[in-house]
N, C-alpha and C. Protein backbone atom coordinates (compact mmCIF):
# COMPACT_ATOMS: atom_id res chain seq x y z
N UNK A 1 55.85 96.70 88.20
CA UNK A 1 54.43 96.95 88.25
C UNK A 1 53.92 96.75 89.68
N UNK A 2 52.83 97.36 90.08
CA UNK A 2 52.30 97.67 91.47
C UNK A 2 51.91 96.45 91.76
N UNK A 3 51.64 96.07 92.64
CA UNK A 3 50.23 94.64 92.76
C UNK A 3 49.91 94.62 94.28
N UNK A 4 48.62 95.17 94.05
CA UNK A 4 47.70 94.70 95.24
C UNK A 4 46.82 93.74 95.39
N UNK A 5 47.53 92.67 95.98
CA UNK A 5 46.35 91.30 96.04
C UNK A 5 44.91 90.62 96.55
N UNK A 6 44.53 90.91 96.19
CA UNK A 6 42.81 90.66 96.44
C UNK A 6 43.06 89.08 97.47
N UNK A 7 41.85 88.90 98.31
CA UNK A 7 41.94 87.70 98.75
C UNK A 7 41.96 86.43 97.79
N UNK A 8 41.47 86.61 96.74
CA UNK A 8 41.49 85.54 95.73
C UNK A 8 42.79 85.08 95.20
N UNK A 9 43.71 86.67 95.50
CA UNK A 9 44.90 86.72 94.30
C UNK A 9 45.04 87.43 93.34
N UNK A 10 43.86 87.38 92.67
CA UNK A 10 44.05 88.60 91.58
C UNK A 10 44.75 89.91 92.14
N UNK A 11 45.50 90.40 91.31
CA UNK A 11 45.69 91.92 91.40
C UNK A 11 45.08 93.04 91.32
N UNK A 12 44.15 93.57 92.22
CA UNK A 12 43.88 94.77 91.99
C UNK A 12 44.36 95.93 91.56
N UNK A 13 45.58 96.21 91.24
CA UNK A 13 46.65 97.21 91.13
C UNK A 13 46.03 97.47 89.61
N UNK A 14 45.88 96.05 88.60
CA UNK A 14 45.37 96.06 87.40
C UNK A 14 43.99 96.35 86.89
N UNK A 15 43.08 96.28 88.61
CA UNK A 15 41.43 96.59 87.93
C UNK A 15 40.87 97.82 87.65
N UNK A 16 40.20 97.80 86.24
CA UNK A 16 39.33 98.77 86.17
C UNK A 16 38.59 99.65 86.88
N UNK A 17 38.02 99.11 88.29
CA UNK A 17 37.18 99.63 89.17
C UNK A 17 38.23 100.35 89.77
N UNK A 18 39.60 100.07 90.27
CA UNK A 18 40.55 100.46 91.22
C UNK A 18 40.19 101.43 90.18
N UNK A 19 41.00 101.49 89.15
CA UNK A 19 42.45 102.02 88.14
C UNK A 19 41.38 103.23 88.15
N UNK A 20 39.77 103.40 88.07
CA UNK A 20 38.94 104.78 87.37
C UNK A 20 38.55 105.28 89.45
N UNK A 21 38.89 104.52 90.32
CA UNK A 21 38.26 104.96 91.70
C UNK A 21 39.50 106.29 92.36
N UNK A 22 40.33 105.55 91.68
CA UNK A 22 41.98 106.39 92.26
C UNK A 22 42.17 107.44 91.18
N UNK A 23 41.58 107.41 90.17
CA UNK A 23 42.01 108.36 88.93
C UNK A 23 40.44 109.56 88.92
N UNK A 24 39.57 108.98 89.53
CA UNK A 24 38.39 109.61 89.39
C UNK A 24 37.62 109.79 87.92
N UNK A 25 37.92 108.34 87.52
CA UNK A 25 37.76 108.23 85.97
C UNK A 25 36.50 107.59 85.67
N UNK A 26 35.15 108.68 85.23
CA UNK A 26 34.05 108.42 84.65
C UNK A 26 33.88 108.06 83.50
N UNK A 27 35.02 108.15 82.82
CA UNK A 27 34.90 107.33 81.48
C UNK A 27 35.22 105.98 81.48
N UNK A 28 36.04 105.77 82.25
CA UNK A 28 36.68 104.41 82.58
C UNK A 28 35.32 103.71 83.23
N UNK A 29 35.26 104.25 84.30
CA UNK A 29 33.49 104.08 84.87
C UNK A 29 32.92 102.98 83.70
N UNK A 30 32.46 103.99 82.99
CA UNK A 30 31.06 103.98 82.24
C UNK A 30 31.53 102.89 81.41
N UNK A 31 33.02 102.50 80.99
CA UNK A 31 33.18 101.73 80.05
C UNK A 31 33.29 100.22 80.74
N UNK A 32 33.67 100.12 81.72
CA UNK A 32 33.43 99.22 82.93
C UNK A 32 32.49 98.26 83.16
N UNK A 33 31.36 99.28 83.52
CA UNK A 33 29.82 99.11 83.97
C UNK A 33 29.64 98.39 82.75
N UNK A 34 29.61 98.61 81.33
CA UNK A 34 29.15 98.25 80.08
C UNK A 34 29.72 96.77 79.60
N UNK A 35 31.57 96.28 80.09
CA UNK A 35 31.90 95.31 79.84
C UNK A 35 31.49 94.43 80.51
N UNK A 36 31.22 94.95 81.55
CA UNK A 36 30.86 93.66 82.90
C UNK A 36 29.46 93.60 82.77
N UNK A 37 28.45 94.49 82.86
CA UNK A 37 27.05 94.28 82.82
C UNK A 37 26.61 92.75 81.23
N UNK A 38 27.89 93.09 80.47
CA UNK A 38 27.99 92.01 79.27
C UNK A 38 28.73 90.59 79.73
N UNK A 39 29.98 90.81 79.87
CA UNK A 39 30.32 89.50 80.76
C UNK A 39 29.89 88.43 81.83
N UNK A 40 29.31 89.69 83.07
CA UNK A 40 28.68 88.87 84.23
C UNK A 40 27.37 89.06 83.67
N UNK A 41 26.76 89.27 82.65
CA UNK A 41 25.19 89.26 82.68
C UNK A 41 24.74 89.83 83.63
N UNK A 42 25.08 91.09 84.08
CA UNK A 42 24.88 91.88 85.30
C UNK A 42 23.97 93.05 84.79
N UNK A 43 22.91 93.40 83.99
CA UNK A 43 23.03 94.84 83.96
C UNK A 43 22.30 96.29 84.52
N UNK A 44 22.37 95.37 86.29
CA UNK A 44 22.29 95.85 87.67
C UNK A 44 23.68 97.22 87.53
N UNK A 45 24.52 96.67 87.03
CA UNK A 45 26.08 96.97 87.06
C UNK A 45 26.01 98.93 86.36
N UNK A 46 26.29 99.82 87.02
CA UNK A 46 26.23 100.70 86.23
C UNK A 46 27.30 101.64 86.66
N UNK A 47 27.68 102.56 85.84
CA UNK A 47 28.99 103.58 86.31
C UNK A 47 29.06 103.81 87.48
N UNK A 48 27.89 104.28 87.93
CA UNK A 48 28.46 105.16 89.62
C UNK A 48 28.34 103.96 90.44
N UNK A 49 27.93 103.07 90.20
CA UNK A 49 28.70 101.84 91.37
C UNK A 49 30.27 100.97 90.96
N UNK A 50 31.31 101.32 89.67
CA UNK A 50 31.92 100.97 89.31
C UNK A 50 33.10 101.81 90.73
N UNK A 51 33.19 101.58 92.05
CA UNK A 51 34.37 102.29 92.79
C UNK A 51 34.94 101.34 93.73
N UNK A 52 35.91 101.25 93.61
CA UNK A 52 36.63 99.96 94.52
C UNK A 52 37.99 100.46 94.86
N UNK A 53 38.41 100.40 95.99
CA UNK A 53 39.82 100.45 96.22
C UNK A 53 40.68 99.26 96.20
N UNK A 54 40.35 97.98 96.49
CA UNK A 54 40.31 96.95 97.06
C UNK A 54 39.88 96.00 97.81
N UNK A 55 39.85 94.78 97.69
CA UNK A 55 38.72 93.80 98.54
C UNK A 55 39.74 94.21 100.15
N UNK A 56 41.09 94.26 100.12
CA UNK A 56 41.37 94.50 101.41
C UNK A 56 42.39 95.67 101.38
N UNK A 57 42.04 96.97 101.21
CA UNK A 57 42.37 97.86 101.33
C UNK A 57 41.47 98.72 101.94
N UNK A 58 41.53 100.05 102.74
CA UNK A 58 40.87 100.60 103.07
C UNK A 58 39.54 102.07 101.72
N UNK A 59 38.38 101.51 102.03
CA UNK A 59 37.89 102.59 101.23
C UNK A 59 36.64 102.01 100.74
N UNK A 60 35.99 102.44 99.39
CA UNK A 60 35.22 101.75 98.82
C UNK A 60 35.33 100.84 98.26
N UNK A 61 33.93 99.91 98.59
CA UNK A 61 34.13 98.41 97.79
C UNK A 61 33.41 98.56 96.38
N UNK A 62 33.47 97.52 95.40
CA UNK A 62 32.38 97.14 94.93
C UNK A 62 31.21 96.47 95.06
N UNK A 63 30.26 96.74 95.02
CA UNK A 63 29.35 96.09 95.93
C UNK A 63 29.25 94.55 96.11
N UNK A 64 30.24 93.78 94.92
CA UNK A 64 29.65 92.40 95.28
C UNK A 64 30.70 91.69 95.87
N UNK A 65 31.80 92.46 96.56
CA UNK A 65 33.36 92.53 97.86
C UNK A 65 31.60 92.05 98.84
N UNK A 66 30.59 93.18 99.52
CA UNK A 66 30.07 92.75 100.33
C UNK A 66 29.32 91.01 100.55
N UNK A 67 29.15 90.59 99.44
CA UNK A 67 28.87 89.27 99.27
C UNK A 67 29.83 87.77 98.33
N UNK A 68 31.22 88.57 98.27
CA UNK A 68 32.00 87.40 97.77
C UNK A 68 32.04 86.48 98.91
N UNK A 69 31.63 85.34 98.25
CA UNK A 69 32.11 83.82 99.54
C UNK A 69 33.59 83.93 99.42
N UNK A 70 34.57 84.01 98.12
CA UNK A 70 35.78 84.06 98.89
C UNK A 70 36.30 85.40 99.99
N UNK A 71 35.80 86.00 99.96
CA UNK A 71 36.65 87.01 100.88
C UNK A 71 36.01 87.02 101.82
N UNK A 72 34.39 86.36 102.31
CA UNK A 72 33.85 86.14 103.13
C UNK A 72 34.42 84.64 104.23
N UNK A 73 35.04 83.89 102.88
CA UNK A 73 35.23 82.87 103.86
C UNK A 73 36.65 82.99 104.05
N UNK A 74 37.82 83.95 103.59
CA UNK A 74 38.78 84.52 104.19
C UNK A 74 38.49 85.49 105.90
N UNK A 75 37.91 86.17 105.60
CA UNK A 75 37.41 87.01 107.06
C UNK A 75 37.08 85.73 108.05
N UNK A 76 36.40 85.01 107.37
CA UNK A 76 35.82 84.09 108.76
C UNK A 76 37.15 83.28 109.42
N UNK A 77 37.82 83.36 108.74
CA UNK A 77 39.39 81.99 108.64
C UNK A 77 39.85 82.84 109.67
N UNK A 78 39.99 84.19 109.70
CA UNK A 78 40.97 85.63 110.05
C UNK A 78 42.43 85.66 109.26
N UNK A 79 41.95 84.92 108.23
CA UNK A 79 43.27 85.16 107.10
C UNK A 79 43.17 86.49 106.37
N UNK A 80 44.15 86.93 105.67
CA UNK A 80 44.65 88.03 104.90
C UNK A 80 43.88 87.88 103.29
N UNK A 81 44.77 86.35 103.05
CA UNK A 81 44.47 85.80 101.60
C UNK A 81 43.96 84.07 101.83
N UNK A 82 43.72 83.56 100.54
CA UNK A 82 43.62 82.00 100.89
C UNK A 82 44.51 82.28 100.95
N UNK A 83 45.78 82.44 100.39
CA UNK A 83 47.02 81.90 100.57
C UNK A 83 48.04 81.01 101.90
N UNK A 84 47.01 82.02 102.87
CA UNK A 84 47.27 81.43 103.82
C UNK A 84 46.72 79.99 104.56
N UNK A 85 45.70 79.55 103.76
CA UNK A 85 44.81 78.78 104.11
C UNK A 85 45.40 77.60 103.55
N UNK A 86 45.19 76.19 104.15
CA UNK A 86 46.16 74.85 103.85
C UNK A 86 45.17 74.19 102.78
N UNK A 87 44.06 74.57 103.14
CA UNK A 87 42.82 73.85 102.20
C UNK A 87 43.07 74.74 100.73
N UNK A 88 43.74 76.01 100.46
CA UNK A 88 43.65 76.67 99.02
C UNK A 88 43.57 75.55 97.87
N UNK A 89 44.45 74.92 97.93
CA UNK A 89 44.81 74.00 96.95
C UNK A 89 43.46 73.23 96.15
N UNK A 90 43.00 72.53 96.87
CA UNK A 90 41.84 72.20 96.58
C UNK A 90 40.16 72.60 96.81
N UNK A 91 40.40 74.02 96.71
CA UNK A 91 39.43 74.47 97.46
C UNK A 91 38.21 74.94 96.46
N UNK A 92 37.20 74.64 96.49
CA UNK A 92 36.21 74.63 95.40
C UNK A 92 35.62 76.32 95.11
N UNK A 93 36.07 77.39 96.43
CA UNK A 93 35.26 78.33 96.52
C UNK A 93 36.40 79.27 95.37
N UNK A 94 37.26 79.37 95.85
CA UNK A 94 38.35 79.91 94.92
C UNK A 94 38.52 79.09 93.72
N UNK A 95 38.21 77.96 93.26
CA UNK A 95 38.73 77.37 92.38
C UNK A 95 39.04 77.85 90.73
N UNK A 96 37.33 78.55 90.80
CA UNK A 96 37.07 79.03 89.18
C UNK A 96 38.21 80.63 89.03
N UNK A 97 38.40 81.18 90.25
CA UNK A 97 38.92 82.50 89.82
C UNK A 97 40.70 81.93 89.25
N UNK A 98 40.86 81.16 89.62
CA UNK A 98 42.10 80.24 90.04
C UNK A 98 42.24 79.60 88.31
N UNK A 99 41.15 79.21 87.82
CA UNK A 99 40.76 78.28 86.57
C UNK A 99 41.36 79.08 85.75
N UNK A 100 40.52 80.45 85.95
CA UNK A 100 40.35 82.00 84.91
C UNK A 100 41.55 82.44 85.11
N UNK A 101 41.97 82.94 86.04
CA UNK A 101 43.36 83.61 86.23
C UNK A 101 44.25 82.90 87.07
N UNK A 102 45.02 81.99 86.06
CA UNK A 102 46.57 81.25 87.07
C UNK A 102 46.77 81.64 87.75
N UNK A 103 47.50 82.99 87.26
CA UNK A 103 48.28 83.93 87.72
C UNK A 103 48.25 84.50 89.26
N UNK A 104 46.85 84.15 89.36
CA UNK A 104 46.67 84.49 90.77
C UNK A 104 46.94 83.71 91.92
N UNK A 105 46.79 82.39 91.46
CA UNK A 105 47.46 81.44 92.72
C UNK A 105 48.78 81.32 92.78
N UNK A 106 50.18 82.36 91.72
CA UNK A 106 51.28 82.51 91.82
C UNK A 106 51.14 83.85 92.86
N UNK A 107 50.51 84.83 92.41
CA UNK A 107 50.26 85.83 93.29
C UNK A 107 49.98 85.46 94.74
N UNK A 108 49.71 84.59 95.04
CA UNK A 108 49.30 84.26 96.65
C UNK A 108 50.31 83.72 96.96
N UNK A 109 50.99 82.11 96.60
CA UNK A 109 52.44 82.01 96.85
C UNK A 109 53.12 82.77 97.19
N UNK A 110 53.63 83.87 96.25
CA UNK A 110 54.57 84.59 96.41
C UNK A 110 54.66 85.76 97.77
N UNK A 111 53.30 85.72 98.03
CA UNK A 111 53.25 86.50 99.53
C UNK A 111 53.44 86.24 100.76
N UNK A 112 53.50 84.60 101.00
CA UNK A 112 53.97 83.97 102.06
C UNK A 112 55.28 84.23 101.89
């Protein structure tokens, strides 16, 4: 399986926003906009802003890549990922994505 790692870790290879931005998928879109506008209590959130390539890939973001503190306070570091960062471990800004998805602080390991 593909995996493109977000600064957090997560895989983008697996997100919805990627998976309908690369496929040009308005259904995927629309079904998107609808889970998340429910989950994040977002319902700012709507199809035609559902397009992301990646937090560090070249292309479109999702709009809230422009205001994540983690990938904001990755850029400021001039790191890639936390991963690279000595503070990850205990680090309060990443912590909850870390809480939610393990998986992702194996995903950062494994890239060093």
């Amino acid at each position: 399986m593909e995996k493109v790692i977000a600064c957090c870790g997560l895989n983008c290879a697996t997100c919805d926003a990627r998976i309908a931005t690369l496929q040009n998928n308005d259904d995927l879109r629309r079904a998107t906009a609808e889970k998340w506008q429910k989950m994040y209590n977002a319902p700012g959130i709507t199809a035609e802003s559902v397009n992301c390539t990646g937090c560090r890939m070249d292309g479109v973001k999702f709009s809230h890549c422009s205001v994540c503190e983690i990938r904001n306070c990755v850029q400021k570091k001039g790191y890639q990922t936390c991963g690279e960062c000595p503070e990850m471990e205990g680090c309060e800004i990443v912590a909850m994505v870390h809480k939610h998805v393990p998986e992702a602080i194996g995903n950062l390991k494994n890239l060093n």
